[in-house]
N, C-alpha and C. Protein backbone atom coordinates (compact mmCIF):
# COMPACT_ATOMS: atom_id res chain seq x y z
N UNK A 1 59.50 -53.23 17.42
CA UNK A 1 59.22 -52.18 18.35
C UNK A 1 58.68 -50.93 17.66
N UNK A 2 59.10 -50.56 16.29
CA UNK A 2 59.14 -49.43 15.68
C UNK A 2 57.44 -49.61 15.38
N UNK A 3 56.89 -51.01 15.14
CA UNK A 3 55.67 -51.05 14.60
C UNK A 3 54.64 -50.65 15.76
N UNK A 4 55.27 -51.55 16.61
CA UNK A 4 54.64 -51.61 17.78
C UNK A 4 54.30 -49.80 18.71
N UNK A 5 55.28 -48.98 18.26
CA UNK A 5 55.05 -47.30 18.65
C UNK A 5 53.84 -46.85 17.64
N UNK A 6 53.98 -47.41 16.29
CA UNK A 6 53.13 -46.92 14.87
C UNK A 6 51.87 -47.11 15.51
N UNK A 7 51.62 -48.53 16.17
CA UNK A 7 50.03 -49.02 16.22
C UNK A 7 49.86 -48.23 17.57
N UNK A 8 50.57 -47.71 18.87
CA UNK A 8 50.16 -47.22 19.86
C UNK A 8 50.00 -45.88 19.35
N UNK A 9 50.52 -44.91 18.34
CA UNK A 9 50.16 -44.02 18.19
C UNK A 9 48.58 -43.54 17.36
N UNK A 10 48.41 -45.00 16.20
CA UNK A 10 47.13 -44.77 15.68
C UNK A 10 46.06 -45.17 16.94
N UNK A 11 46.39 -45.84 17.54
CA UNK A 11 45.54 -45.96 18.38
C UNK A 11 45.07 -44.87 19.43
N UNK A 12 46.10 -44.08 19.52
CA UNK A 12 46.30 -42.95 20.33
C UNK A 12 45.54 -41.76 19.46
N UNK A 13 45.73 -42.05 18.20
CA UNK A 13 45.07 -40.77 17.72
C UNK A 13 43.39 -40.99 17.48
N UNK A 14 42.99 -42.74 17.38
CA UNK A 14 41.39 -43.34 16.91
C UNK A 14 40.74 -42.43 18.49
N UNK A 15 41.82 -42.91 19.79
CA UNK A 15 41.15 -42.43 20.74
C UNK A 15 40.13 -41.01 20.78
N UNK A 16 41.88 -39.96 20.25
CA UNK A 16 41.67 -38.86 20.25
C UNK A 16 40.52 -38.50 19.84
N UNK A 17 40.25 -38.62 18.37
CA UNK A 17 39.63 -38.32 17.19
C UNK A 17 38.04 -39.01 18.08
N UNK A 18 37.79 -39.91 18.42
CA UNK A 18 36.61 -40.55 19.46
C UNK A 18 36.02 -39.92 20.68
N UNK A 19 36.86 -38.97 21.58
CA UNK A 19 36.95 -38.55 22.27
C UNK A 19 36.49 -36.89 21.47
N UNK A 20 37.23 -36.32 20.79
CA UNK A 20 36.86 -35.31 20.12
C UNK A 20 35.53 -35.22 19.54
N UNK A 21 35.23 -36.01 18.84
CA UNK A 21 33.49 -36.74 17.99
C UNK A 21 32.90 -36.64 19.29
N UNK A 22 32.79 -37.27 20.31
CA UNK A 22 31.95 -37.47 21.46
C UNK A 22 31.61 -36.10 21.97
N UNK A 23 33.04 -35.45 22.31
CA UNK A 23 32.70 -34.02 22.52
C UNK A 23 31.88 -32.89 21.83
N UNK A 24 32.14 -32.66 20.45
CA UNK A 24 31.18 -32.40 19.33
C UNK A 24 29.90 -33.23 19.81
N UNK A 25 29.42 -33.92 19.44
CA UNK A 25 28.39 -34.81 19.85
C UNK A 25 27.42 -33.62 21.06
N UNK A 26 28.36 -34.12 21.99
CA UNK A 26 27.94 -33.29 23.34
C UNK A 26 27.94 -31.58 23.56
N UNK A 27 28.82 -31.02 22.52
CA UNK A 27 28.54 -29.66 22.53
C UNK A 27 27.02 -29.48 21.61
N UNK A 28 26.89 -30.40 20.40
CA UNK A 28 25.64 -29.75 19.42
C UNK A 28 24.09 -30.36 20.24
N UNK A 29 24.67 -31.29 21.25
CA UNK A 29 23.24 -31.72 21.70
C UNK A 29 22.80 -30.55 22.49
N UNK A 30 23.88 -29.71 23.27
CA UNK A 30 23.63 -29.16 24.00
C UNK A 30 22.86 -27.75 23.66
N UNK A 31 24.13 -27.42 22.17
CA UNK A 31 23.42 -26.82 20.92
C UNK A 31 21.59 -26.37 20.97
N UNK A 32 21.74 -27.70 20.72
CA UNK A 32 19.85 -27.99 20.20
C UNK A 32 19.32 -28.13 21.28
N UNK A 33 19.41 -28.43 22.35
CA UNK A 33 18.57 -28.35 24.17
C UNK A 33 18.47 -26.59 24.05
N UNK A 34 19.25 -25.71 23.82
CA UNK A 34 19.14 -24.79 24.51
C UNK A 34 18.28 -24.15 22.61
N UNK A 35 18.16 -24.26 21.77
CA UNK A 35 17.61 -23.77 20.54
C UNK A 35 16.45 -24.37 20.74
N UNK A 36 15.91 -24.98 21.38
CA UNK A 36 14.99 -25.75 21.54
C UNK A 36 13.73 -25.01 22.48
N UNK A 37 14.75 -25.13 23.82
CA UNK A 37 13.95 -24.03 24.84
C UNK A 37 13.78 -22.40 24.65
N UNK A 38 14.82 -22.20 23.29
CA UNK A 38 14.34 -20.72 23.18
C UNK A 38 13.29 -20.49 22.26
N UNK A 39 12.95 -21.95 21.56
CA UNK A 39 11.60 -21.99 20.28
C UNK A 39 10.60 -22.36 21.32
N UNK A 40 10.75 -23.18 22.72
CA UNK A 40 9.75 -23.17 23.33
C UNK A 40 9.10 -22.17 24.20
N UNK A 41 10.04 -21.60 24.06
CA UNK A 41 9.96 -19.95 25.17
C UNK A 41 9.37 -18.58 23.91
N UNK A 42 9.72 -18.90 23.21
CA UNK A 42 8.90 -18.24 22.41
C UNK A 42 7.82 -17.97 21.57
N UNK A 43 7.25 -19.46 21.93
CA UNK A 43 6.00 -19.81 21.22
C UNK A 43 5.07 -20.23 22.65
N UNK A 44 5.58 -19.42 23.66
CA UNK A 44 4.76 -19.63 24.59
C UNK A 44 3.26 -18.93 24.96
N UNK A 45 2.88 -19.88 25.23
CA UNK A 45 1.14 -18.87 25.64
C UNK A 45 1.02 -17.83 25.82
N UNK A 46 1.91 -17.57 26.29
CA UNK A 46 2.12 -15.87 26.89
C UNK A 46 2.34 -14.92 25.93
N UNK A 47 3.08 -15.40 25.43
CA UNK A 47 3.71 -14.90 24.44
C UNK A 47 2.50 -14.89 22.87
N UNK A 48 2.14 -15.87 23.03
CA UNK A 48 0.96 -15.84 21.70
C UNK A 48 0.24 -15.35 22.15
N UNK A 49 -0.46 -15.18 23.27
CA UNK A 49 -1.66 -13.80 23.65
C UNK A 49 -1.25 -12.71 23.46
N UNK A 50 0.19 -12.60 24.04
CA UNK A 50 0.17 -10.73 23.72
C UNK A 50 0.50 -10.78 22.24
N UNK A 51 0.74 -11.87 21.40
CA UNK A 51 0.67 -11.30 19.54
C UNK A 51 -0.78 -10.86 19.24
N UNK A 52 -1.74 -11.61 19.80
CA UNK A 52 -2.77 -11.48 19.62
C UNK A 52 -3.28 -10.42 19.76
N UNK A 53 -2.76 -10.04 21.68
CA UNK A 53 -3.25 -8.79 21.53
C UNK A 53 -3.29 -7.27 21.02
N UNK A 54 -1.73 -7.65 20.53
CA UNK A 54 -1.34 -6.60 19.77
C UNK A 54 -1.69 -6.68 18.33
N UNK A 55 -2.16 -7.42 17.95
CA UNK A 55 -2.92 -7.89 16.47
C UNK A 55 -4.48 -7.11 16.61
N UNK A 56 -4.98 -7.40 17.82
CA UNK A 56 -6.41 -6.80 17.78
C UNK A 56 -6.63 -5.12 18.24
N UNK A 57 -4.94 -4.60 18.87
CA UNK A 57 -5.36 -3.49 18.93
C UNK A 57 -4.74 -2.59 17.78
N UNK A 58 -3.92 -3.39 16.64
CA UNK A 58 -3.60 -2.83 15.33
C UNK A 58 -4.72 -2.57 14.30
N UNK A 59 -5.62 -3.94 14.37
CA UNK A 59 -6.70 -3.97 13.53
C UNK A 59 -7.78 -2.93 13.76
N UNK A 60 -7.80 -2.87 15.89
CA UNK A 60 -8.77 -1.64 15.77
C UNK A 60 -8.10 0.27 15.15
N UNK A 61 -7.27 -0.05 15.16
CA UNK A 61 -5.93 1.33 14.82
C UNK A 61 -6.31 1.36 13.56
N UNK A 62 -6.36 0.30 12.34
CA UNK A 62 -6.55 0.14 11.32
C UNK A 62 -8.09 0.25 10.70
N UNK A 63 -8.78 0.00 11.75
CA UNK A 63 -10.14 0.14 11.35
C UNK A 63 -10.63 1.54 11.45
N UNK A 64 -9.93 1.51 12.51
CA UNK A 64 -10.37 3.80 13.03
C UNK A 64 -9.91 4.31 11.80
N UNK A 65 -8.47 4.34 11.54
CA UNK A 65 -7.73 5.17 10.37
C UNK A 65 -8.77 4.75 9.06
N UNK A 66 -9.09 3.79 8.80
CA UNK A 66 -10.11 3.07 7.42
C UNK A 66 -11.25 4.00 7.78
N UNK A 67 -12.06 4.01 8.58
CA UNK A 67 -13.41 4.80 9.02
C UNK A 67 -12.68 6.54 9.00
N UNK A 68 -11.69 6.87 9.50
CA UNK A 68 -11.73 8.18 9.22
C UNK A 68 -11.33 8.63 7.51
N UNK A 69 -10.73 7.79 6.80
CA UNK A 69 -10.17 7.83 5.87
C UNK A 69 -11.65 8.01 4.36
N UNK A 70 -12.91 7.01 4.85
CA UNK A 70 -13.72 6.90 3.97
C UNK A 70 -14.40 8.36 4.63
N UNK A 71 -14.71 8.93 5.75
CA UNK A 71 -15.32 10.03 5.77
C UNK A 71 -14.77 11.20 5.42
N UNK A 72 -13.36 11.33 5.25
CA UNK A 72 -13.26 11.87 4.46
C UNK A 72 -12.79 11.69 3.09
N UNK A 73 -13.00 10.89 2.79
CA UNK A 73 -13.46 10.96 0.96
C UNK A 73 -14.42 11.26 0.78
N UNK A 74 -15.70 10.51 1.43
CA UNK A 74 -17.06 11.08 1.36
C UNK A 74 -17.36 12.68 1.24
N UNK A 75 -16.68 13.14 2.20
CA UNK A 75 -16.39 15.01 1.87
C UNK A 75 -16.26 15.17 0.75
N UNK A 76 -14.93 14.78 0.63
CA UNK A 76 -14.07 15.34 -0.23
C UNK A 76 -15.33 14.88 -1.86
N UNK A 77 -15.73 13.87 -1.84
CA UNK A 77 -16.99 13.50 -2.59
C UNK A 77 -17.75 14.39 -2.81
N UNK A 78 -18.59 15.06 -1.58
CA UNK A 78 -19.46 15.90 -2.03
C UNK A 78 -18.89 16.97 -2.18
N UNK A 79 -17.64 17.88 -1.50
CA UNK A 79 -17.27 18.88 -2.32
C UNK A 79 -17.16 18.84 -3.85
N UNK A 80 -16.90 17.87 -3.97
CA UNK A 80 -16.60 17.69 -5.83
C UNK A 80 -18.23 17.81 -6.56
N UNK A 81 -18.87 16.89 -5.93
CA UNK A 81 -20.01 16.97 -6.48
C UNK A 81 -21.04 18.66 -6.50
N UNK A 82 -20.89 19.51 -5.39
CA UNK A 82 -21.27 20.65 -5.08
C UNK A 82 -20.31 21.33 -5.91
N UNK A 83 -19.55 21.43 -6.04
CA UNK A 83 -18.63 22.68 -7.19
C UNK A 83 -18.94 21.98 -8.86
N UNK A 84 -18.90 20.41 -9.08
CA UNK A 84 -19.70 20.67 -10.35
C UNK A 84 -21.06 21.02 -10.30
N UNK A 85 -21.42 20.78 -9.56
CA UNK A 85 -22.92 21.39 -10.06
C UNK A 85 -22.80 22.92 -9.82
N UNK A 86 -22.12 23.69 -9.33
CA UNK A 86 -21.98 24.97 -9.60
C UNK A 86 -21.39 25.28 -10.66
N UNK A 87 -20.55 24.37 -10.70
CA UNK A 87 -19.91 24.64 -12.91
C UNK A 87 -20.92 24.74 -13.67
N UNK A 88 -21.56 23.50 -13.66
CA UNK A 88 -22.67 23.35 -14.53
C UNK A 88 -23.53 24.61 -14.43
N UNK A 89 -24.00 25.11 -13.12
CA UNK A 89 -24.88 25.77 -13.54
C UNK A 89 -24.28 27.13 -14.37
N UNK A 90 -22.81 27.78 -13.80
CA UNK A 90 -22.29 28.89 -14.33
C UNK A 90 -22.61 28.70 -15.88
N UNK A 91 -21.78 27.56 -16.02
CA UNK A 91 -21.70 27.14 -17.89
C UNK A 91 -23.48 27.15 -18.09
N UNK A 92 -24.15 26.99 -17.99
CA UNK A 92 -25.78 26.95 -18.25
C UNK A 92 -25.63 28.26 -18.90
N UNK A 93 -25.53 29.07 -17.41
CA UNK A 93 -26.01 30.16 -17.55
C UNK A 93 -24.96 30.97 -18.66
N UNK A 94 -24.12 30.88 -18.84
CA UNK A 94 -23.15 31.56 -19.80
C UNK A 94 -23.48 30.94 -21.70
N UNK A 95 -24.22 29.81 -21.19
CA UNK A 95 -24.34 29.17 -22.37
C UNK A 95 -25.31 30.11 -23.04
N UNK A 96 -26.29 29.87 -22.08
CA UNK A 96 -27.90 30.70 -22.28
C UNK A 96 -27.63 32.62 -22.57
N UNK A 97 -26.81 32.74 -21.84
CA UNK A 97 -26.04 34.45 -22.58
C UNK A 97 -25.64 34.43 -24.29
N UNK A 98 -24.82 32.94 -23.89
CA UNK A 98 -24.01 33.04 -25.45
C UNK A 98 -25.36 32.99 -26.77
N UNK A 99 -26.10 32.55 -26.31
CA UNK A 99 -27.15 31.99 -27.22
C UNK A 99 -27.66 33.25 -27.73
N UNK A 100 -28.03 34.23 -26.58
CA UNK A 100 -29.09 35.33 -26.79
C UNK A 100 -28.42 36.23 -27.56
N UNK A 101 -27.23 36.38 -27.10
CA UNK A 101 -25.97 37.48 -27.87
C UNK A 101 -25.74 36.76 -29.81
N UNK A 102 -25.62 35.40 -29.67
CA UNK A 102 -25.89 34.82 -31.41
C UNK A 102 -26.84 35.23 -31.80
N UNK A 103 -27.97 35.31 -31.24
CA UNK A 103 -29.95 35.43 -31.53
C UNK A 103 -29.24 37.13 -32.23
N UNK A 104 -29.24 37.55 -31.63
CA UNK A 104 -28.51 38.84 -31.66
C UNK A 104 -28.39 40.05 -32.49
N UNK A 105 -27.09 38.80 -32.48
CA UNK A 105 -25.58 38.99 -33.50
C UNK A 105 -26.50 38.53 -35.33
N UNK A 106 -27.26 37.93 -35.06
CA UNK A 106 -27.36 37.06 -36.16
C UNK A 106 -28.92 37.87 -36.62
N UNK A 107 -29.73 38.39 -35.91
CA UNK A 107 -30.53 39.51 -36.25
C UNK A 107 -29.64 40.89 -37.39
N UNK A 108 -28.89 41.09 -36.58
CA UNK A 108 -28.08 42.44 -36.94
C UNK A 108 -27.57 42.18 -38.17
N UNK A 109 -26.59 40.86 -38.59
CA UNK A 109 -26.21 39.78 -39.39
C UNK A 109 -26.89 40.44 -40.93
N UNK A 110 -28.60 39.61 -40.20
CA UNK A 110 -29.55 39.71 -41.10
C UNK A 110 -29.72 40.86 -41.67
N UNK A 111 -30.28 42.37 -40.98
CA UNK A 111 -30.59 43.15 -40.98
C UNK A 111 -29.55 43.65 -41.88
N UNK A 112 -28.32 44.02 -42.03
CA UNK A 112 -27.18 44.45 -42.39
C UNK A 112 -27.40 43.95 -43.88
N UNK A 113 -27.22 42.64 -43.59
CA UNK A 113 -26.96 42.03 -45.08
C UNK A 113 -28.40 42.06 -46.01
N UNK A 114 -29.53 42.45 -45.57
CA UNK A 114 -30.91 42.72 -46.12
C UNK A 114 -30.86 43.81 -46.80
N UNK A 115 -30.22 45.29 -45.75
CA UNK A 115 -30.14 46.63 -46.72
C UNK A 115 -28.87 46.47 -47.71
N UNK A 116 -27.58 45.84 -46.79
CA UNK A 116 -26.56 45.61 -48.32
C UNK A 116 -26.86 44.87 -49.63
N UNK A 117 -28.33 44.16 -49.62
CA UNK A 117 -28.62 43.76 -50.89
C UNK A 117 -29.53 45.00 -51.72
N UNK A 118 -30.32 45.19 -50.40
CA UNK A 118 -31.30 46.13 -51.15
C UNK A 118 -30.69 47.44 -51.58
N UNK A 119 -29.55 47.97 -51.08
CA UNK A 119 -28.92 48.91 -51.76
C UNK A 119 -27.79 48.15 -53.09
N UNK A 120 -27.71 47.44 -52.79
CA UNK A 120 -26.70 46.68 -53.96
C UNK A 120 -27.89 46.75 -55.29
N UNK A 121 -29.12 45.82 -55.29
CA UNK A 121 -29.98 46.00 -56.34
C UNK A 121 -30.52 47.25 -56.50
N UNK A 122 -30.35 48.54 -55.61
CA UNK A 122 -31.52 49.47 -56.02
C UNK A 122 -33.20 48.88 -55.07
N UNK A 123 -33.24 48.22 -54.54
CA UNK A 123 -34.83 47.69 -54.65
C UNK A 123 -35.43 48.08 -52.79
């Protein structure tokens, strides 16, 4: 009899444990039915047009900001280019001062050091 309770209880528990599995079974199918319809609901037509469309009105957002962005560098380009060439010309012209003031300097130089000889020799 004692065996006979042993085998109704494993049997009682294969049920269980069968019954439990089945259930699992039936909760993860149900799982994946509903993970399923939310990957199909979200990859829906509808849904991929408006990525799209919000893709083409980023790119035009992106293209405006790119187009305003090169015009002004382009400025900002020729300001640079218009103030060196006003360097340049300042420095020209300061160069062309410095030159005339050496021409000068270097006359006087001469002149100086011509009578400090000629009074040094007497001649």
């Amino acid at each position: 009899m004692a065996e006979e309770n042993t085998n109704k209880e494993k049997k009682d528990i294969v049920e269980n444990v069968k019954e439990k599995a089945n259930e699992f079974v039936g909760d993860a199918k149900e799982a994946l039915d509903i993970a399923k319809d939310k990957i199909s609901e979200t990859l829906s037509e509808e849904n991929i047009e408006k990525v799209k469309q919000k893709t083409e009105e980023y790119t035009e957002i992106a293209k405006e900001k790119a187009a305003e962005f090169a015009e002004e560098a382009k400025e900002t380009f020729n300001d640079l280019k218009e103030n060196a060439s006003e360097l340049a010309g300042e420095a020209a012209e300061h160069l062309v001062d410095f030159a005339e003031e050496a021409k000068e300097d270097i006359k006087e130089v001469t002149e100086k050091s011509k009578n400090f000889f000629q009074r040094l020799f007497n001649k």
